[in-house]
Protein backbone atom coordinates (compact mmCIF):
# COMPACT_ATOMS: atom_id res chain seq x y z
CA UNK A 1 11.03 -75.89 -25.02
CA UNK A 2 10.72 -72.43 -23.53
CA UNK A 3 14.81 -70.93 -24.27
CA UNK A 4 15.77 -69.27 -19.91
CA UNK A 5 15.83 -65.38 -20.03
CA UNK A 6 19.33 -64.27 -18.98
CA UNK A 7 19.36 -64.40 -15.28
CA UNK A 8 20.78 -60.69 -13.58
CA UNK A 9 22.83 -60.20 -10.27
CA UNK A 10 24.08 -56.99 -10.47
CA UNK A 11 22.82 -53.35 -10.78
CA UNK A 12 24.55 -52.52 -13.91
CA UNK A 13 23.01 -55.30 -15.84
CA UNK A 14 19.69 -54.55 -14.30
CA UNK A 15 20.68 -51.21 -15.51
CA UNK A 16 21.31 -52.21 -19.11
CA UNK A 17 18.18 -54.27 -19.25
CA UNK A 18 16.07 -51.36 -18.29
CA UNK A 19 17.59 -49.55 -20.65
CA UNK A 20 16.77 -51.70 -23.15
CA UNK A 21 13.21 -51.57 -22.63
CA UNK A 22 13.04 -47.53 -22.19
CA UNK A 23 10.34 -48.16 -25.14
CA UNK A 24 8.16 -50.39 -24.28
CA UNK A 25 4.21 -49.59 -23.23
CA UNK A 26 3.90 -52.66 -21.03
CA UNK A 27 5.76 -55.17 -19.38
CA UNK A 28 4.86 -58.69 -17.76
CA UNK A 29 5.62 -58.81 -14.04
CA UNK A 30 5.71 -61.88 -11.52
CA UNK A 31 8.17 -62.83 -8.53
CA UNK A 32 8.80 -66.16 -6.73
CA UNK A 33 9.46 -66.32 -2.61
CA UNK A 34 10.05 -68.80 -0.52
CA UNK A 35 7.33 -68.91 2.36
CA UNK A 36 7.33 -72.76 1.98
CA UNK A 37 11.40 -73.20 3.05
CA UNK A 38 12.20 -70.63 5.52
CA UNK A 39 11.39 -68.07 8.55
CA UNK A 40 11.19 -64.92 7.52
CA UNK A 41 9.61 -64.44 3.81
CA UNK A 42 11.10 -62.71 0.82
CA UNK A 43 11.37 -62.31 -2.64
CA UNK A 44 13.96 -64.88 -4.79
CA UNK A 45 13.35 -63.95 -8.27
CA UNK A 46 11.83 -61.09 -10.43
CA UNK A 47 10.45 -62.07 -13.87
CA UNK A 48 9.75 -59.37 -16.27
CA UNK A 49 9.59 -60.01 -19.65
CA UNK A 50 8.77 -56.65 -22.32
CA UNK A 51 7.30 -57.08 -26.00
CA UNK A 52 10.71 -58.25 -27.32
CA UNK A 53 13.26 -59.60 -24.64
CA UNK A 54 13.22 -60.88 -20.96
CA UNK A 55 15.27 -61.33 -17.77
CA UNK A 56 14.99 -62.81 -14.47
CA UNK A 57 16.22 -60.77 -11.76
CA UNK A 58 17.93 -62.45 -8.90
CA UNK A 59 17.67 -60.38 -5.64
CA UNK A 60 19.70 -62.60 -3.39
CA UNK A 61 22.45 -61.62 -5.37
CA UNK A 62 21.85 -57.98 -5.99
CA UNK A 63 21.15 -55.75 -2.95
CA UNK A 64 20.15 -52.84 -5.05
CA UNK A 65 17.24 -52.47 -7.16
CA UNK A 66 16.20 -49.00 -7.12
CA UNK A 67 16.56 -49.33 -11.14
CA UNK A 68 13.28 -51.09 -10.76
CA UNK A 69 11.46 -47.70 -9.16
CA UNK A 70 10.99 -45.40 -11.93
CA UNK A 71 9.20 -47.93 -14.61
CA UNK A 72 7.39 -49.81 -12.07
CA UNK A 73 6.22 -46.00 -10.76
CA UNK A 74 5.34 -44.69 -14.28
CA UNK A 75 1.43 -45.07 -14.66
CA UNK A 76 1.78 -44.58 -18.55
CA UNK A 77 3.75 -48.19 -18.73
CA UNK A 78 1.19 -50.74 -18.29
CA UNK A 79 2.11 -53.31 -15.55
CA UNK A 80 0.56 -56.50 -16.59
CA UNK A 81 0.39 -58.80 -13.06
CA UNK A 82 -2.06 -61.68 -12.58
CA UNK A 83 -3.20 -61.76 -8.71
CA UNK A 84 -0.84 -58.86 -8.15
CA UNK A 85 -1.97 -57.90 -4.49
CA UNK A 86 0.45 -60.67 -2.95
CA UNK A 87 3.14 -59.38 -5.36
CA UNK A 88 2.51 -55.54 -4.68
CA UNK A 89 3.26 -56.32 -0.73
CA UNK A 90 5.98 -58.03 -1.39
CA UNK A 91 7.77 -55.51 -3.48
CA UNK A 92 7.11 -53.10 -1.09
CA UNK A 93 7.85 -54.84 1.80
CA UNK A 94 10.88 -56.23 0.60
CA UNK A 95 12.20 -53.40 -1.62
CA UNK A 96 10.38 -50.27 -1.05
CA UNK A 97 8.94 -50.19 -4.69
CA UNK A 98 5.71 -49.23 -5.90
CA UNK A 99 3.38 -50.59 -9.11
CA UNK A 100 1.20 -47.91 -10.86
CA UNK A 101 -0.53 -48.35 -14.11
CA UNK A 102 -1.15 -52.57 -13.22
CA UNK A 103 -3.61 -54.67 -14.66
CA UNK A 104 -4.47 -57.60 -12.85
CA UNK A 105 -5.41 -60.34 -15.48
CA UNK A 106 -6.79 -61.95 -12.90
CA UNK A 107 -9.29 -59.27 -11.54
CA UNK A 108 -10.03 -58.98 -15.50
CA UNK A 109 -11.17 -62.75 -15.41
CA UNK A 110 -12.77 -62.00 -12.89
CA UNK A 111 -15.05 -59.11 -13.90
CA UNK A 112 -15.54 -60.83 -17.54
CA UNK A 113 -17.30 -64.03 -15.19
CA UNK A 114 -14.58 -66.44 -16.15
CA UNK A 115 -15.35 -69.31 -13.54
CA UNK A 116 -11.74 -70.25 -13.16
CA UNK A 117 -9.18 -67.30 -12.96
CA UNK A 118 -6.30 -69.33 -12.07
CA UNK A 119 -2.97 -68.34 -14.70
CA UNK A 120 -2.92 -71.98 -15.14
CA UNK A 121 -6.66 -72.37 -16.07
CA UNK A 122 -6.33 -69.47 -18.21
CA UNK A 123 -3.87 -69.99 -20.48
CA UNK A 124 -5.04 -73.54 -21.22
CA UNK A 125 -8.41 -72.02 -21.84
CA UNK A 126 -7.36 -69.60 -24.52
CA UNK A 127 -3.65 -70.60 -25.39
CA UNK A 128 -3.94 -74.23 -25.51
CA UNK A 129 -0.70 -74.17 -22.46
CA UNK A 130 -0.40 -76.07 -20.16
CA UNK A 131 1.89 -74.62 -17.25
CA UNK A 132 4.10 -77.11 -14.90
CA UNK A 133 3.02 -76.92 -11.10
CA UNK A 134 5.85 -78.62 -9.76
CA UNK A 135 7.75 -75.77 -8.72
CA UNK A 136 5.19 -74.02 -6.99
CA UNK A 137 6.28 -75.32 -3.69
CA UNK A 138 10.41 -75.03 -4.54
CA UNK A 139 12.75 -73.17 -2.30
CA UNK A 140 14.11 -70.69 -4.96
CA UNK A 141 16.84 -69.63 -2.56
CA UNK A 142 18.63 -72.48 -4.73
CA UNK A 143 21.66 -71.20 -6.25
CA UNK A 144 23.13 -71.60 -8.78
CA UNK A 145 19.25 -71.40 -9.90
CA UNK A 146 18.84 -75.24 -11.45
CA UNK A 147 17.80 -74.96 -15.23
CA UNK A 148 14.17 -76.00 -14.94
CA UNK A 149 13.01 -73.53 -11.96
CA UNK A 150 14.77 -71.01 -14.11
CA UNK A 151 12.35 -72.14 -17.29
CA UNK A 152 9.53 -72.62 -15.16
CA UNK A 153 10.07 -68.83 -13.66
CA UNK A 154 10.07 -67.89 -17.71
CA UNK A 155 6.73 -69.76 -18.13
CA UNK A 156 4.66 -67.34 -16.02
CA UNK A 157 5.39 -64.00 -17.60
CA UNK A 158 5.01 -65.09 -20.98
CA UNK A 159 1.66 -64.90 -22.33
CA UNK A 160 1.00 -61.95 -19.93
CA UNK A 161 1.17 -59.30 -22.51
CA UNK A 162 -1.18 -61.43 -24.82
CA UNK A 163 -3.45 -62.36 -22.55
CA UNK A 164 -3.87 -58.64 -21.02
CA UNK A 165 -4.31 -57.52 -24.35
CA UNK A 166 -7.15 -59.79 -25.02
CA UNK A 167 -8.95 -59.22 -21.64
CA UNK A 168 -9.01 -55.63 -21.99
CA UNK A 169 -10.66 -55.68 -25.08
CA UNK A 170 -13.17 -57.68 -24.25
CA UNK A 171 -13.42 -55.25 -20.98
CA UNK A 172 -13.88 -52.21 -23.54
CA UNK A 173 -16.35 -54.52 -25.34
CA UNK A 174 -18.57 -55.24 -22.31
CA UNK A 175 -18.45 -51.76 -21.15
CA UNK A 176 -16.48 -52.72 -17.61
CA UNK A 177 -12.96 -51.23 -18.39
CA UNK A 178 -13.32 -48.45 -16.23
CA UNK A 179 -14.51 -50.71 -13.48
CA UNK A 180 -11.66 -52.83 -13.59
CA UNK A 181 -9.16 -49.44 -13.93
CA UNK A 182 -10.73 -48.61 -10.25
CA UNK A 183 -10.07 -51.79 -8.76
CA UNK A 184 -6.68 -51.66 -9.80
CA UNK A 185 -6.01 -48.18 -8.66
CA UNK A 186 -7.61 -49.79 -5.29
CA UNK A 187 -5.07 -52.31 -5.30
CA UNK A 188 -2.03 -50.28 -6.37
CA UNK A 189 -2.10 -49.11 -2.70
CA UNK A 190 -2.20 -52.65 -0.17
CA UNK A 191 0.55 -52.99 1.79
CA UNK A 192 1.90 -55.40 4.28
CA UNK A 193 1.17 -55.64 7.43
CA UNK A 194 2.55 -57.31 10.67
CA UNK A 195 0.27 -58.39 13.15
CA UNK A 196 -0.16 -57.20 16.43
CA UNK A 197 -1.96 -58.30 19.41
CA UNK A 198 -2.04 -62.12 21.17
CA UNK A 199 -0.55 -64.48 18.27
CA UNK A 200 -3.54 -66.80 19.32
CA UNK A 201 -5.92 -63.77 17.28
CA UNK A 202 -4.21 -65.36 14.49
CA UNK A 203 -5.08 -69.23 14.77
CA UNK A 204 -8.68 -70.27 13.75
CA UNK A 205 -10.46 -72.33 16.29
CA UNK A 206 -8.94 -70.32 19.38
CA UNK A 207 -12.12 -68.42 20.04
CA UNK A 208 -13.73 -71.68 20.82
CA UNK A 209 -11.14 -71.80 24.02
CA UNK A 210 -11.64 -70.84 27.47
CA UNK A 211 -9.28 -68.36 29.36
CA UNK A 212 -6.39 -71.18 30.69
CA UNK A 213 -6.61 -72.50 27.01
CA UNK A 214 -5.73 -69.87 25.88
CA UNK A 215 -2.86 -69.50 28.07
CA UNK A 216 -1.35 -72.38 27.24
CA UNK A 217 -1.99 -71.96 23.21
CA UNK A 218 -0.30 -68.67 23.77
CA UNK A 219 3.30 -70.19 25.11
CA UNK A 220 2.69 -73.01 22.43
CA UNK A 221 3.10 -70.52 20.10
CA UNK A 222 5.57 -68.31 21.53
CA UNK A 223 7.68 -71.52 21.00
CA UNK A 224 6.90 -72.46 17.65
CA UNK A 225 8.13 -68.97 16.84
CA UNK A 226 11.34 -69.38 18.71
CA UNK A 227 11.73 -72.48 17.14
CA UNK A 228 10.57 -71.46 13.68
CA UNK A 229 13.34 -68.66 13.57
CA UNK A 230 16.17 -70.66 15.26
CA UNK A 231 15.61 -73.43 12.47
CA UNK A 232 15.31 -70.57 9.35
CA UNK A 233 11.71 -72.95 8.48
CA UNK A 234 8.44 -71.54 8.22
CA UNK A 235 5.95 -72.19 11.48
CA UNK A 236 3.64 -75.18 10.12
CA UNK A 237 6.87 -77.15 9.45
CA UNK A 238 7.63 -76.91 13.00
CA UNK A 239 4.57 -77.71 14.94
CA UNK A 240 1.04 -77.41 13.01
CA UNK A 241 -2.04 -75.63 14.43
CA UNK A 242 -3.91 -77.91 14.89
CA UNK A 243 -1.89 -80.29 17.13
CA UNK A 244 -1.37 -77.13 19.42
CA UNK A 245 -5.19 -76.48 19.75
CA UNK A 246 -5.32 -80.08 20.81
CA UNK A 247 -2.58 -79.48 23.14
CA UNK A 248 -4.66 -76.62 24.83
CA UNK A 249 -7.24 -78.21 24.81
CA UNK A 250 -6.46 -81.22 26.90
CA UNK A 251 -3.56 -79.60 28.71
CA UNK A 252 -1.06 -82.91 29.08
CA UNK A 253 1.25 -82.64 32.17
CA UNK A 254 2.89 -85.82 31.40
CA UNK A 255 4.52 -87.02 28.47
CA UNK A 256 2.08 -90.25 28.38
CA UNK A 257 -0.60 -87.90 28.62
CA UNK A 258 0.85 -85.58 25.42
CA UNK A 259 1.56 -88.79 23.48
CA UNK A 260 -1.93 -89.99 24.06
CA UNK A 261 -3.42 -87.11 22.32
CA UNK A 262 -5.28 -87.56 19.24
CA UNK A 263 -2.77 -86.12 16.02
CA UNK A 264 -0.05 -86.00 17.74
CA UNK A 265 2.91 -87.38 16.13
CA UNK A 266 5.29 -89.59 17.19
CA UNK A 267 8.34 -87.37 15.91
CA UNK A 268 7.03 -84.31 17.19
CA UNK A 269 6.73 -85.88 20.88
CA UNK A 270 9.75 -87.29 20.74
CA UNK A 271 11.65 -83.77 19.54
CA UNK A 272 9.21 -81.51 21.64
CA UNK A 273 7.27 -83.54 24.02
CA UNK A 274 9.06 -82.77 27.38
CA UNK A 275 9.30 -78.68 26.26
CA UNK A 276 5.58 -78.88 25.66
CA UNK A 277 4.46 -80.51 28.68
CA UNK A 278 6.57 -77.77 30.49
CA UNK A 279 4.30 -74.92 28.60
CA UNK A 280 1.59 -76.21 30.14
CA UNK A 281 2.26 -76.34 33.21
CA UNK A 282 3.99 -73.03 33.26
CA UNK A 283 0.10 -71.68 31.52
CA UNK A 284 -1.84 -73.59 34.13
CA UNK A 285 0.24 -72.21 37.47
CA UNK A 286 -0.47 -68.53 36.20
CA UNK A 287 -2.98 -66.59 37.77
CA UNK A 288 -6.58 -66.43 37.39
CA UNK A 289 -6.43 -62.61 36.76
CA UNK A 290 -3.58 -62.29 34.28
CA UNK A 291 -5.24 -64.87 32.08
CA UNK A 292 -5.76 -63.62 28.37
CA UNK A 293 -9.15 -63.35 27.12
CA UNK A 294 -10.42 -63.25 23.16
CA UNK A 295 -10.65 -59.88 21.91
CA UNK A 296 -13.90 -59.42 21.06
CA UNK A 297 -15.43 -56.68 18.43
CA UNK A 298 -18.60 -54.91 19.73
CA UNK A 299 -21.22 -56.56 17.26
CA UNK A 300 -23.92 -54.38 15.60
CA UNK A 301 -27.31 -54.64 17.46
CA UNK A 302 -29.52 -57.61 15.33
CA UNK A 303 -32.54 -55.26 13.34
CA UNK A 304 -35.09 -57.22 11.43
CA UNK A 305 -35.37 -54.31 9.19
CA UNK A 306 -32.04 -54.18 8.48
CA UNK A 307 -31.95 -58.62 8.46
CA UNK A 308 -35.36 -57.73 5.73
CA UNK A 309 -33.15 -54.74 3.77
CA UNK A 310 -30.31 -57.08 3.48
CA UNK A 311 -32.22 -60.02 2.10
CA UNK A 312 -33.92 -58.33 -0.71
CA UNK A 313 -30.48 -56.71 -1.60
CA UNK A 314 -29.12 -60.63 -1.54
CA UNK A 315 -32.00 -61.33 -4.10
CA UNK A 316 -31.45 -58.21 -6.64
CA UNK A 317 -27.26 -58.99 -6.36
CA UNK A 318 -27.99 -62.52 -7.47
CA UNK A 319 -30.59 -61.34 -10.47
CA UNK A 320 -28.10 -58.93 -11.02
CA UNK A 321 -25.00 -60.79 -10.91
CA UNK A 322 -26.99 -63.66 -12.94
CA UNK A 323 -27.64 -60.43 -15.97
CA UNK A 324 -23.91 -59.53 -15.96
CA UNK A 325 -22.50 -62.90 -15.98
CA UNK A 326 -20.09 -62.19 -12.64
CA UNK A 327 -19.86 -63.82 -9.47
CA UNK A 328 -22.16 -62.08 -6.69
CA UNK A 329 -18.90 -61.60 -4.45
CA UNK A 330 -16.92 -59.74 -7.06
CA UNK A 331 -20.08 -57.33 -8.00
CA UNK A 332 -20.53 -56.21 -4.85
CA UNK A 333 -19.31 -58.15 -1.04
CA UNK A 334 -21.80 -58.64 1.67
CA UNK A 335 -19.86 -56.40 4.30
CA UNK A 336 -20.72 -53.48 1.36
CA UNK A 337 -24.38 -54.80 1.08
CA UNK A 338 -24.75 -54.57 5.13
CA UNK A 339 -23.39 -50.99 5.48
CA UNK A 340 -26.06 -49.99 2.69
CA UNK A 341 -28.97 -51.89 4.75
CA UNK A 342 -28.24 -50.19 7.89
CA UNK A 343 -27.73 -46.69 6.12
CA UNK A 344 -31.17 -47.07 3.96
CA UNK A 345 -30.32 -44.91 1.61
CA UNK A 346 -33.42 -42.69 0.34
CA UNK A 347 -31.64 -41.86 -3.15
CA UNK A 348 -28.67 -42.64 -5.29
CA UNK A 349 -27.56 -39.14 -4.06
CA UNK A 350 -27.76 -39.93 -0.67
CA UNK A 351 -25.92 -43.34 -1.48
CA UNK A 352 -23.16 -41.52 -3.44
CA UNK A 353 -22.57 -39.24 -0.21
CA UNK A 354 -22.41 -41.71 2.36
CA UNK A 355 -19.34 -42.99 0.26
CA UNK A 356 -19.80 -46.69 0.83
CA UNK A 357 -19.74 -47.52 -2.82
CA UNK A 358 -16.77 -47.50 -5.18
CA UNK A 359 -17.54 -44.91 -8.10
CA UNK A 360 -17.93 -47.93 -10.65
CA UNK A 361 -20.46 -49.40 -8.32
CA UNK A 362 -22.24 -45.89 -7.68
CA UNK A 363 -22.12 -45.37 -11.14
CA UNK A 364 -23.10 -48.91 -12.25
CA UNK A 365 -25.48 -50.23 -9.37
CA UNK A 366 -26.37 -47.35 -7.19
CA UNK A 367 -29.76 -46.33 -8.77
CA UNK A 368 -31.11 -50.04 -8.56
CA UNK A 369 -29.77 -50.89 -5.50
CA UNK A 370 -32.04 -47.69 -4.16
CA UNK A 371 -34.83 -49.15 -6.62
CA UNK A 372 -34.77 -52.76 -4.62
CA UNK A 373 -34.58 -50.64 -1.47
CA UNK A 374 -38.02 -49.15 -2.23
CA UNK A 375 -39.68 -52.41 -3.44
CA UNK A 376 -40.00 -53.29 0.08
CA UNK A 377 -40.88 -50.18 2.16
């Protein structure tokens, strides 16, 4: 049984541990929040483990962890993550800090044409481990931090170093080490963001809706929110998307009318029904005029010679990504491929200028991309 790092809640001992691992070359990185259990996301617990010792860092507890800035800033101490770019926003977000010098495990799985790049997948793969999913959905606010979240926290960082060390040698092998370095340095930089705009932009399925619709989906969630954040629980615990699409949809004004609705659960009538009903009639007395409308993006003009560019460039990605052994998404996305059909590039010069490639992909895939760009002019 895996022994529980020593769990730290104060600066000094974060201090101390740091110190501790002033000479190490890597480190193994990972964090737990709690976007199941409440409102407003954050981090509960850091996990990073070095070559010799580990801790888990509890952040409820300590309010400082600038310690954390300097290593996880220093690009010659590798940072070994695996699907880092939900972990890099968080530490931001949530603490200010920066990663530099990361390598995703997972983005190495990736570009090696593993065809499952889950941790869990991974490590049973190669290590013969089998990793225990049954926290993945916890609330690790808990404290005192029960004894098996703790261990199960422990599990995630500790093949890390192994594993990266594995991956990137078969990355040197296979000559795709430096492509992997730029997506990293790519990925060092994502941040959070909060949305802005209608909160209706954010639900799938409310572009299908006319104008009232939307009004009413609107207030629906305007009160989920008010809800969500008054009750510290995340917004699909309090009233799930796809009940309040139906809601807009069919626009009750009676409670016999709302309990009629297809998916719509007993409890959540009972506990919202009569505040609901209210929304709507509140959306449908508004004015025609100050009804919202979908934001819509100006779409590029349809070209058949750009529709004819893009399909042969869908036919050498798949011959290509078929050579290489990596999915045809992580070569190179479809977005990319569309900008390059509408530019028509004459060279791999004139490619590399327009800067729509990443230098790996210049480098790597700009010369035959050109080549299947010729084949049918």
């Amino acid at each position: 049984m895996t022994s529980i790092p020593p769990i730290l809640t104060t600066t000094a001992e974060l201090t101390a541990f740091l110190a501790d691992l002033a000479n190490d070359t890597a480190l193994a990185v990972d964090l737990e929040a709690d976007s199941m259990h409440h409102y407003q996301e954050k981090v509960c617990l850091l996990q990073i483990s070095g070559t010799q010792q580990s801790a888990l860092i509890d952040p409820l507890a300590m309010t400082d962890l600038s310690p954390l800035a300097p290593v996880l800033s220093d690009p010659a101490v590798r940072k070994y993550f695996h699907a880092a770019d939900y972990d890099i926003r968080c530490l931001h977000r949530d603490f200010g800090l920066e990663v530099r010098g990361l390598f995703d495990t997972m983005i190495a799985c990736q570009f090696l044409g593993e065809g499952k790049v889950g941790l869990a997948d991974v490590l049973q793969k190669y290590y013969g481990v089998t990793l225990d999913k049954k926290f993945q959905r916890a609330d690790w606010t808990k404290r005192p931090l029960p004894e098996d979240m703790a261990r199960y926290a422990a599990e995630d960082t500790r093949y890390l170093h192994a594993l990266g060390e594995m991956l990137e040698k078969r990355l040197r092998e296979a000559g795709r080490l430096d492509w992997v370095a730029e997506e990293f340095e790519l990925l060092e930089a994502v941040r959070h963001s909060e949305h802005e705009g209608p909160l209706f932009t954010r639900v799938k399925g409310a572009s299908r809706l006319k104008p009232r619709q939307l009004a009413v989906l609107e207030l629906l969630l305007e009160f989920r929110d008010e809800e969500a954040r008054r009750r510290d629980s995340p917004l699909f615990k309090v009233l799930g998307n796809a009940v309040m699409l139906e809601v807009a949809r069919e626009q009750p004004t009676s409670l016999r009318a709302l309990t009629g609705l297809s998916g719509m659960p007993a409890r959540l009538a009972d506990r919202y029904g009569r505040r609901l009903v209210e929304l709507v009639r509140q959306a449908q007395d508004l004015p025609q005029e100050s009804l919202p409308v979908i934001p819509r993006k100006e779409r590029p003009v349809r070209d058949p010679e750009v529709d004819q560019r893009m399909t042969k460039l869908k036919q050498w990605r798949s011959a290509r990504a078929e050579e290489l052994g990596i999915d045809p998404g992580v070569l190179i996305n479809n977005a990319t491929m569309e900008e390059i059909a509408r530019f028509n590039p004459d060279s791999a010069e004139e490619l590399a200028q327009a800067g729509i490639l990443k230098r790996w992909q210049q480098r790597e895939l700009g010369p035959s991309i050109c080549d299947a760009l010729r084949k049918e002019r």
